[in-house]
Protein backbone atom coordinates (compact mmCIF):
# COMPACT_ATOMS: atom_id res chain seq x y z
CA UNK A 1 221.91 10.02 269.56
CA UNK A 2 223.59 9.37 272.55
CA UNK A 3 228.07 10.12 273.27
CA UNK A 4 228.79 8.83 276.54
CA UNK A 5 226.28 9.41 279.26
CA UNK A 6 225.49 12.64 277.21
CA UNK A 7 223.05 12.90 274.54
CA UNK A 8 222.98 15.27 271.39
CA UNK A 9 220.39 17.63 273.21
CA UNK A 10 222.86 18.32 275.95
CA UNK A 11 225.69 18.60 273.97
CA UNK A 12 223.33 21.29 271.96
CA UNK A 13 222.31 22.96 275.60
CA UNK A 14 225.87 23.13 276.28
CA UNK A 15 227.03 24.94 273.14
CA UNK A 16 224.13 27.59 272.96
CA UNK A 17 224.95 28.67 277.02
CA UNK A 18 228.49 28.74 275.51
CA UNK A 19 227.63 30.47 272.60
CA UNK A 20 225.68 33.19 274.56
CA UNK A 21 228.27 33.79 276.92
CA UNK A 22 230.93 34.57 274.67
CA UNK A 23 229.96 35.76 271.36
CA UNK A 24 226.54 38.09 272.29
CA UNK A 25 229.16 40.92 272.34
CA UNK A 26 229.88 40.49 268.88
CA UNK A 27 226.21 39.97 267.28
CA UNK A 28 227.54 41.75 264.18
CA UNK A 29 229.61 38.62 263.68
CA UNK A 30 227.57 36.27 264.74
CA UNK A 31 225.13 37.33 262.21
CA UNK A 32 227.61 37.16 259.67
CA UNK A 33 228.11 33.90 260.58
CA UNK A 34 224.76 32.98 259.59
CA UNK A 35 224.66 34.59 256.45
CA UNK A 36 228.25 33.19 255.58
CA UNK A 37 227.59 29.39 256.40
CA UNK A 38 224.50 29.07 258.17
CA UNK A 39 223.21 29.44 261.75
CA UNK A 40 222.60 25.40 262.30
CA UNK A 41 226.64 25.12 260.88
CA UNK A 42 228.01 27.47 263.14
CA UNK A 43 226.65 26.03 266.28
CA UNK A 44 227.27 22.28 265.00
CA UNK A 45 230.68 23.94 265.12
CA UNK A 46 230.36 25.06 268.83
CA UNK A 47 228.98 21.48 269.37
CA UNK A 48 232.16 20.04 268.05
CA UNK A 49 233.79 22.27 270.54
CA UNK A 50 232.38 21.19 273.51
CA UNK A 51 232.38 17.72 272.16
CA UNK A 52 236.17 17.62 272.08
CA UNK A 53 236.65 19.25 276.02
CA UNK A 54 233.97 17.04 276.79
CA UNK A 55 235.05 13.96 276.19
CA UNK A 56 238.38 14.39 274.50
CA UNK A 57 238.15 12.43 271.11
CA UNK A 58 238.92 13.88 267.94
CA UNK A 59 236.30 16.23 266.23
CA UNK A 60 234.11 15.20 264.06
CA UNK A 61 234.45 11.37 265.70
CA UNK A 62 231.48 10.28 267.35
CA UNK A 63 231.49 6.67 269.69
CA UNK A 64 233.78 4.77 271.95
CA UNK A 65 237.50 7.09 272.97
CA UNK A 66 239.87 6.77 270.88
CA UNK A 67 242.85 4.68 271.97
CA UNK A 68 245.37 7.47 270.64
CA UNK A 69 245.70 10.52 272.58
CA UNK A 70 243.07 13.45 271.42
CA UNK A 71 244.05 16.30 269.51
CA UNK A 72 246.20 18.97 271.26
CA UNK A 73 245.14 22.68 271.55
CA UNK A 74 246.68 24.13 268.41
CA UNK A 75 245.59 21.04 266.00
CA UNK A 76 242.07 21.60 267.34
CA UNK A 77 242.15 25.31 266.04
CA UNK A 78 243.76 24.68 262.88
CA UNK A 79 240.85 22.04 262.62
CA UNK A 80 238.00 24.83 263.28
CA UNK A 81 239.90 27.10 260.74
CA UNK A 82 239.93 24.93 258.27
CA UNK A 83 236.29 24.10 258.53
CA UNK A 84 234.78 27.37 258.82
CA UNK A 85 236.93 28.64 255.64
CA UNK A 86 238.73 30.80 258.49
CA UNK A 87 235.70 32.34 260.48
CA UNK A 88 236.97 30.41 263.35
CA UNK A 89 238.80 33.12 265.08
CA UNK A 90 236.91 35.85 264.09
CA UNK A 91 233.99 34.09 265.92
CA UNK A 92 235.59 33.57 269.47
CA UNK A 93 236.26 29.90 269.43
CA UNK A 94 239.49 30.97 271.25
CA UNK A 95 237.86 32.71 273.51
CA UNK A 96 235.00 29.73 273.47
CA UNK A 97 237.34 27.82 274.48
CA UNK A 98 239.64 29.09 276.89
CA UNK A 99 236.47 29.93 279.23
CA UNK A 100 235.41 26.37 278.62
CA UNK A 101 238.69 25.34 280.30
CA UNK A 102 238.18 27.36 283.14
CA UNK A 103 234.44 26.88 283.57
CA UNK A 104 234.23 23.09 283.37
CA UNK A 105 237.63 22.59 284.53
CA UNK A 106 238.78 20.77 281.40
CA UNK A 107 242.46 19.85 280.71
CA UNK A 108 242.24 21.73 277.64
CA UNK A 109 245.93 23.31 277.73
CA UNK A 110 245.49 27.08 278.84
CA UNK A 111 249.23 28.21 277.92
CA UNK A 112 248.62 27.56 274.24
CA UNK A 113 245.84 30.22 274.45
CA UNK A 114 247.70 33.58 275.58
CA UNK A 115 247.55 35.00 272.06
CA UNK A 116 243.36 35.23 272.32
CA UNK A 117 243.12 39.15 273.00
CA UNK A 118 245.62 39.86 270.19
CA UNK A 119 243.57 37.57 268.01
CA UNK A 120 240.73 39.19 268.62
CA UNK A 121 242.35 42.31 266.62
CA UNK A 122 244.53 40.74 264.18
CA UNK A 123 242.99 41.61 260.97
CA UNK A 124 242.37 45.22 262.07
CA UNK A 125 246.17 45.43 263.04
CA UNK A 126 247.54 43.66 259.77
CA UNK A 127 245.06 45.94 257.99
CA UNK A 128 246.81 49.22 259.41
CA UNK A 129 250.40 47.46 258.45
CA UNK A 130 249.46 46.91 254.84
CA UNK A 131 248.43 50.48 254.68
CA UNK A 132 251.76 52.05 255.80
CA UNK A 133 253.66 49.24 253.78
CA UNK A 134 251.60 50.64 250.70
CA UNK A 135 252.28 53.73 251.81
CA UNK A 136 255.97 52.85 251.36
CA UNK A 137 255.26 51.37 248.46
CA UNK A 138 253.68 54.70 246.96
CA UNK A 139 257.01 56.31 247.84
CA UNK A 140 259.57 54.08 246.40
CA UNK A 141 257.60 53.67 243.29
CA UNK A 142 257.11 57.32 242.45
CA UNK A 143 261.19 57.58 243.31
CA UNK A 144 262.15 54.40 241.22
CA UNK A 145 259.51 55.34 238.33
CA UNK A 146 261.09 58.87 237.71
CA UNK A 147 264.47 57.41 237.44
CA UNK A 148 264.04 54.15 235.62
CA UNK A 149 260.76 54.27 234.08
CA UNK A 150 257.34 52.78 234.97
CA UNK A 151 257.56 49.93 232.92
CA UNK A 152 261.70 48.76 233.93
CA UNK A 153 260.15 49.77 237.57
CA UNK A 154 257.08 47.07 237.06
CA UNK A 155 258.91 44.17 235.36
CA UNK A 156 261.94 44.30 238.73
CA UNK A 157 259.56 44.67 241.23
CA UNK A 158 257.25 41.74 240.29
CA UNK A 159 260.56 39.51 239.08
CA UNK A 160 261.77 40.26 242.88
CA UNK A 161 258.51 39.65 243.98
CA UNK A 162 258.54 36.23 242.50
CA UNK A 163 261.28 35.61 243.25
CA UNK A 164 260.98 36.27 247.03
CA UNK A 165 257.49 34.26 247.30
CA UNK A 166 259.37 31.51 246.04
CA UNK A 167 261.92 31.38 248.72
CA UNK A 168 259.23 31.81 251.47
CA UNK A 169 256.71 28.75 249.91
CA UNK A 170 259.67 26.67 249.37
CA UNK A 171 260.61 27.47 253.27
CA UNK A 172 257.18 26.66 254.71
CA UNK A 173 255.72 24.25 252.41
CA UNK A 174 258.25 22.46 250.82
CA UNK A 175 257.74 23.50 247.10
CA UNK A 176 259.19 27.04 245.78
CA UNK A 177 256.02 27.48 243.51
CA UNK A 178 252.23 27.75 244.12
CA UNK A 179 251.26 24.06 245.49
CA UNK A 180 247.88 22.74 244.30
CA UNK A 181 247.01 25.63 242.17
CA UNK A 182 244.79 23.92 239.48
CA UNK A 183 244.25 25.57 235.80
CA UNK A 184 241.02 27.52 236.95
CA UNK A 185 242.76 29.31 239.81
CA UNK A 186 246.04 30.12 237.24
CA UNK A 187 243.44 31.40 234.78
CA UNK A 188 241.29 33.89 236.92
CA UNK A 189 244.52 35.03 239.23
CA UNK A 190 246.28 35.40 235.80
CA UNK A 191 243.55 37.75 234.39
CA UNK A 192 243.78 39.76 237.93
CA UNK A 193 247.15 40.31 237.38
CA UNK A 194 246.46 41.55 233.75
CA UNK A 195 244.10 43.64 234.89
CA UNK A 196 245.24 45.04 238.26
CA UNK A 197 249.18 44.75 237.71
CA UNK A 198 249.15 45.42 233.99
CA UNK A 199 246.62 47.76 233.48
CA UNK A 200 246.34 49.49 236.76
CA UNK A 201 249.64 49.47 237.77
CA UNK A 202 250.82 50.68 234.46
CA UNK A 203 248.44 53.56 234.97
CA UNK A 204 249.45 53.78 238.19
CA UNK A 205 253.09 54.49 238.03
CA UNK A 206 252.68 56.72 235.20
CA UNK A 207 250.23 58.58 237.26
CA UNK A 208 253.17 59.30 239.38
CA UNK A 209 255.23 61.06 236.66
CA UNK A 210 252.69 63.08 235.88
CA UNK A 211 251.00 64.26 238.68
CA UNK A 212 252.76 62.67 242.09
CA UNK A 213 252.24 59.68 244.26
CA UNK A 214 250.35 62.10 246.70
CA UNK A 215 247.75 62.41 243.98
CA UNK A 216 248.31 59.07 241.93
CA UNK A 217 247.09 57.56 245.69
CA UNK A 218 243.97 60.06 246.05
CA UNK A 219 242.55 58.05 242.70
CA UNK A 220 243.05 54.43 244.76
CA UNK A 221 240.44 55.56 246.46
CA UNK A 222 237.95 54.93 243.11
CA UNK A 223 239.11 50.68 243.92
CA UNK A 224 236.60 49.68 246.07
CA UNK A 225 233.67 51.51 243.99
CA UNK A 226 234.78 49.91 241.35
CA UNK A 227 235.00 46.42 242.90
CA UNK A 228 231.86 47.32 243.79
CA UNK A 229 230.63 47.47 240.02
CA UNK A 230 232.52 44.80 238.75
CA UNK A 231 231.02 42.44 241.90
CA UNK A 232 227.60 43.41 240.84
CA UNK A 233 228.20 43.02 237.11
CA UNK A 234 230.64 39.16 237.09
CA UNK A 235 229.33 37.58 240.53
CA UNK A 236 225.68 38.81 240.55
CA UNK A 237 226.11 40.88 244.46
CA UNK A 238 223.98 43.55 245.37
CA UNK A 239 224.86 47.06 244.62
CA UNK A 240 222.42 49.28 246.64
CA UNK A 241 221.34 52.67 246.90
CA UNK A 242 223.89 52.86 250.36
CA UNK A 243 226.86 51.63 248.04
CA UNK A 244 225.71 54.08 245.35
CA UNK A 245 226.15 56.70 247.86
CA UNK A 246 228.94 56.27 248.95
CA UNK A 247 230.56 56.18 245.46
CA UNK A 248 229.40 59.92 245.37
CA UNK A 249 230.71 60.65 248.43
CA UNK A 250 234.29 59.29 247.07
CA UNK A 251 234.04 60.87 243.87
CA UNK A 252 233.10 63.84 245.40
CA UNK A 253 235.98 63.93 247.56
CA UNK A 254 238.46 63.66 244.84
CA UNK A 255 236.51 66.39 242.68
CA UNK A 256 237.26 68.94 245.76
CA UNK A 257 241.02 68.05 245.46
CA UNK A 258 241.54 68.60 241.02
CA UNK A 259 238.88 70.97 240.47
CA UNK A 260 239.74 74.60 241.11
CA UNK A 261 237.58 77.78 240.11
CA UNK A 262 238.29 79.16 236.75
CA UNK A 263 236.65 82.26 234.63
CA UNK A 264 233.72 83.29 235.21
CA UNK A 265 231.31 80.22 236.63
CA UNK A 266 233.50 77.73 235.80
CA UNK A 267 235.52 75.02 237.25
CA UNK A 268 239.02 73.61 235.63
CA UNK A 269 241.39 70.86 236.25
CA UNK A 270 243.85 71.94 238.77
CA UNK A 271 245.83 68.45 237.82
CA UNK A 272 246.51 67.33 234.04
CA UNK A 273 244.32 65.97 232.13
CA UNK A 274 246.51 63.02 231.20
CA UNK A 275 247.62 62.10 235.17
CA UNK A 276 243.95 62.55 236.02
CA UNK A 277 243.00 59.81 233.28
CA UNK A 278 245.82 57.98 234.45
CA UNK A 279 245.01 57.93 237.97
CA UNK A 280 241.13 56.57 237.14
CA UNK A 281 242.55 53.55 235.20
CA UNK A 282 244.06 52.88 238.08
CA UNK A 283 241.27 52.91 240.31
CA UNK A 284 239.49 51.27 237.73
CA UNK A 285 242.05 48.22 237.07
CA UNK A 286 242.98 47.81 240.74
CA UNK A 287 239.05 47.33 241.81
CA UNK A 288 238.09 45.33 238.67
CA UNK A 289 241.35 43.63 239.42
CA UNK A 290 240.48 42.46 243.18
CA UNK A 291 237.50 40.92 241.78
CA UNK A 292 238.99 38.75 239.47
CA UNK A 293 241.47 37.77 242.27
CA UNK A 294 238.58 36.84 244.96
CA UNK A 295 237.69 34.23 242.02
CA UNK A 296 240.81 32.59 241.54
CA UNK A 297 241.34 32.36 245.25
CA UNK A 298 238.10 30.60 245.70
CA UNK A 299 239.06 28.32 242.66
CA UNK A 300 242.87 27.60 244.43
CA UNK A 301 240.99 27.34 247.96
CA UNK A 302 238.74 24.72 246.42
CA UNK A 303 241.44 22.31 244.87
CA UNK A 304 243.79 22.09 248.02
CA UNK A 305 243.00 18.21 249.03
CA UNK A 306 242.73 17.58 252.41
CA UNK A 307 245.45 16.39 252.96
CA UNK A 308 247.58 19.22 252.40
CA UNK A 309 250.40 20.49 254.61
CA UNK A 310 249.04 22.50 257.55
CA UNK A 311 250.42 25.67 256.57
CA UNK A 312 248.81 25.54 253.07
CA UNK A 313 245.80 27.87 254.37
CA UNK A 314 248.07 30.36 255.60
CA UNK A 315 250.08 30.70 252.66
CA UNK A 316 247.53 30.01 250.18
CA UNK A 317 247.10 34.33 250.01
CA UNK A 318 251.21 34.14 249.05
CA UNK A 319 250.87 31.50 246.87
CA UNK A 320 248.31 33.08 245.13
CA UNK A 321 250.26 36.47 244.76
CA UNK A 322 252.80 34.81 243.49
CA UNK A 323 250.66 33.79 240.38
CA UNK A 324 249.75 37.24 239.75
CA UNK A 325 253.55 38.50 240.11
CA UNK A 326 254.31 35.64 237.20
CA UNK A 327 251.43 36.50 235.06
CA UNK A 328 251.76 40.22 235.32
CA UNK A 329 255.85 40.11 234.78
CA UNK A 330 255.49 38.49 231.78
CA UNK A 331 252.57 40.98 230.83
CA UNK A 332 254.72 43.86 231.34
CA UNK A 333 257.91 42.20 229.29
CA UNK A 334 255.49 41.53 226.68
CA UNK A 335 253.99 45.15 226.63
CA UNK A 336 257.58 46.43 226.85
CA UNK A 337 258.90 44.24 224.14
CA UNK A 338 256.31 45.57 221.77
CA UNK A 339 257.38 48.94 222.78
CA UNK A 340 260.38 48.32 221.69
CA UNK A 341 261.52 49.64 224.68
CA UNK A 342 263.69 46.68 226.46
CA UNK A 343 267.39 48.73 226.10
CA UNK A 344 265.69 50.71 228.91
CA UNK A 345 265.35 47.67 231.58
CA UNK A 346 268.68 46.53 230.52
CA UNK A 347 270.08 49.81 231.21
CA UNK A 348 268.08 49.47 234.58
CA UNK A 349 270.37 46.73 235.76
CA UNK A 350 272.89 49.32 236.08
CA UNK A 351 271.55 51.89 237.87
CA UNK A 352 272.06 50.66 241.50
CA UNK A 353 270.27 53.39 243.20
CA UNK A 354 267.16 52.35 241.06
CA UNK A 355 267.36 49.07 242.12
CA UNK A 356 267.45 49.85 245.59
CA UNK A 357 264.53 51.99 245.37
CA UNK A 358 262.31 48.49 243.28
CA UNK A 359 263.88 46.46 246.26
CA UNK A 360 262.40 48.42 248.62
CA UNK A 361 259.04 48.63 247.22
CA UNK A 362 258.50 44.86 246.06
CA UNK A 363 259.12 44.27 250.02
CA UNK A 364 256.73 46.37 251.06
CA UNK A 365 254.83 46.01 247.71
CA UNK A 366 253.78 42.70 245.85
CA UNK A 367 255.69 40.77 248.33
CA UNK A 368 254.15 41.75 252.05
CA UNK A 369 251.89 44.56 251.52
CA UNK A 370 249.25 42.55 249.10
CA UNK A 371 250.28 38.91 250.71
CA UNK A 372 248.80 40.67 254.18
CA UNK A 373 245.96 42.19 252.28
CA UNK A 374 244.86 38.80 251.36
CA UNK A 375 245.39 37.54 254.34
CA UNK A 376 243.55 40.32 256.58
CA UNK A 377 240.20 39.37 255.77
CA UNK A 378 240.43 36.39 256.96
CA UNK A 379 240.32 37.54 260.56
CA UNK A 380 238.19 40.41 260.43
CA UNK A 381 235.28 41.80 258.83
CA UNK A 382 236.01 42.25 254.89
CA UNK A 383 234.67 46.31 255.60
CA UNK A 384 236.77 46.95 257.94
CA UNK A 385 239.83 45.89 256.56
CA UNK A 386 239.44 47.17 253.45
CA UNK A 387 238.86 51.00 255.23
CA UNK A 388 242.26 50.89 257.07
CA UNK A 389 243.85 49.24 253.95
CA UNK A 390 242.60 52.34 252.08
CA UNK A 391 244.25 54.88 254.69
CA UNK A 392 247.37 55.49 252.24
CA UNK A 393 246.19 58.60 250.68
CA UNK A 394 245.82 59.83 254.45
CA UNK A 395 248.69 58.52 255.48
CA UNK A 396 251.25 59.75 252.54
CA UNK A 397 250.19 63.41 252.78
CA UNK A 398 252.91 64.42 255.19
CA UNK A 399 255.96 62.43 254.30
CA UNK A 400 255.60 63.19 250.48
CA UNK A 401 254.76 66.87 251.30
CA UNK A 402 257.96 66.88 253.71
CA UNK A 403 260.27 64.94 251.47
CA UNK A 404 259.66 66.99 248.00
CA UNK A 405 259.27 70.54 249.54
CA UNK A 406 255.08 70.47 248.29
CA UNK A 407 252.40 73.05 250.20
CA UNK A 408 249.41 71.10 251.33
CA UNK A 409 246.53 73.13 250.51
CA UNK A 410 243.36 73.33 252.58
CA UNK A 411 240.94 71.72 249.89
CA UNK A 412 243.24 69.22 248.78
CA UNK A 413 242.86 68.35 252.64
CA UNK A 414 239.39 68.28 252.51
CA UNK A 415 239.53 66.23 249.57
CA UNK A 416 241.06 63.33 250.70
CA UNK A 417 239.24 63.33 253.84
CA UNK A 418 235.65 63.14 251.99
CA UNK A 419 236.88 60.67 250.22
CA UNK A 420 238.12 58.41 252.88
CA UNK A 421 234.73 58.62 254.61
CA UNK A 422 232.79 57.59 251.28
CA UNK A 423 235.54 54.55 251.42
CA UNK A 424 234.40 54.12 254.94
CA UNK A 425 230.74 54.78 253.97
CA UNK A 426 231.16 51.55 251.31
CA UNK A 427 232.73 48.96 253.41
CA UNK A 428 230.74 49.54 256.93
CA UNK A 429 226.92 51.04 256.10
């Protein structure tokens, strides 16, 4: 086939010297790539890259110039994002293309490409965010669980949640509820949020009365083995002797920080028995929960038409929270209501210090903290994300200890830190 006075082989040539140039560095990804969408995909990709400096039609066209003006810098990204699913940036067609500019002298608008080294690190550096706004989160909770219960604390914090989603969708897309969402994507992001909101949460935040956020956080660390299983069990992936091992590594770690020596040769619970139980439903329901959320996404992701407002990808990880918020408010009223127990959240209302505390955690919570989560792994490597993400039980050692007056022992240390490296182990062996 024959563009121009260029033909499809050259185009080809053209790409792969590209392609060599800037993305050998990152092989890891590359390969990825490959796995992810195939290898002849990705460069037809790179092809429609150098197709559109080349001759400066729109992608994807192929034949005489167009009598409009091409596509501008930023509408050609968005374009590449959209059709690699979001493995655009993490691949360097930024960086593909800003050296393209340079290199073949192309009018390709430099100024609209000063963001490319801070791309390059995006997801790692929302990654650390969401861990210090969980981190927050972990705070607040355990402060607004002790002095308006778990359940009044749940039902706010998601009804804020809701709430706040609602203003920002409505702001950038138009609508204040989740655009496009189809009934498959409202049933599998409604069961996450019965099982990760409901269930884990409500273990959760009860862990916290009972044996501390500091602790309550240590069990988070049982999600991602437990995504693990649930993967390997609902979507058929591979659980391998690596991921098996690094599942003992985690629950190693956290037996170093609740077992303690007792008579003789034995070993006891140095935590109750009820917070510990607590704390592994909530492992349990949060990893079991993130599975059930990757389907729904996929399901949402797959009924947005094309021609959807341009901002729809972005927010699609907020639109989807926002569904789980819903589901898992009404989950909670229901559970409460059966309870008997709804006097409580009324008397909730009045407790302004309380309310403070569920404001302050739904904003760092439901509302930013799992939003970002969603949205990190679209620009970096799912492993690596989900490792920072998991730094909270690191991370809320010193400001609990410091703000309740606890001693840090050595072990419990120790703990923590074996357990973070079997995290690490699981997403990056």
């Amino acid at each position: 086939m024959v563009v121009g006075d260029r033909d499809e082989t050259a185009l080809r040539r053209d790409a792969l010297q590209l392609l060599r140039r800037d993305l050998v560095p990152d092989a890891h990804l590359l390969e990825h790539a490959g796995r992810e969408f195939g290898a002849e995909g990705f460069v037809e990709l790179v092809v429609d890259a150098v197709h559109f400096l080349e001759l400066q039609e729109p992608v994807g066209g192929r034949g005489d110039p167009p009598a409009q003006p091409a596509l501008d810098s930023q509408e050609f990204l968005k374009f590449v994002h959209l059709q690699d699913g979001g493995f655009g940036h993490r691949f360097g067609f930024s960086n593909l293309l800003f050296h393209h500019s340079i290199i073949k002298g192309s009018n390709f608008p430099r100024n609209n490409l000063i963001f490319v080294p801070a791309m390059q690190h995006l997801g790692e550096i929302i990654s650390l965010m969401v861990a210090v706004f969980w981190t927050v989160t972990a705070i607040f909770a355990d402060k607004a669980s002790h002095r308006i219960g778990s359940m009044s604390t749940n039902i706010l914090r998601l009804a804020m949640a809701s709430v706040f989603l609602a203003i920002l969708l409505w702001v950038t897309l138009g609508h204040p509820y989740p655009l496009y969402a189809d009934g498959k994507a409202w049933l599998w992001l409604g069961l996450s949020a019965l099982v990760g909101y409901v269930f884990g949460d409500w273990c959760l935040f009860n862990s916290y009365l009972v044996i501390g956020a500091r602790f309550g956080q240590l069990f988070m660390t049982l999600a991602p083995p437990m995504a693990a299983i649930a993967g390997w069990a609902m979507l058929g992936e591979t659980l391998t002797w690596k991921s098996m091992l690094a599942m003992a590594v985690t629950l190693s770690g956290i037996a170093i920080s609740i077992l303690s020596k007792g008579e003789g040769h034995t070993v006891k619970l140095s935590l109750p028995l009820k917070g510990v139980l607590l704390g592994l439903g909530a492992g349990a329901g949060q990893g079991v929960g993130l599975v059930l959320s990757k389907i729904g996404m996929q399901h949402y992701e797959a009924a947005v038409p094309a021609g959807a407002p341009e901002l729809m990808g972005t927010m699609l990880p907020f639109a989807s929270t926002m569904i789980r918020a819903l589901i898992g408010c009404a989950g909670f009223l229901a559970l409460m209501a059966l309870q008997k127990d709804l006097p409580r959240l009324k008397a909730a209302f009045h407790d302004r210090k309380g309310l403070a505390y569920v404001a302050i955690l739904t904003l760092f919570g439901p509302a930013l903290g799992v939003s970002l989560s969603l949205m990190a792994v679209q620009y970096t490597d799912a492993g690596i994300a989900s490792t920072l993400m998991a730094l909270t039980p690191v991370l809320i050692i010193l400001p609990y200890s410091l703000m309740y007056k606890q001693k840090v022992r050595l072990k419990e240390i120790i703990g923590v830190t074996v357990s973070m490296v079997g995290v690490a182990m699981f997403f990056l062996m």
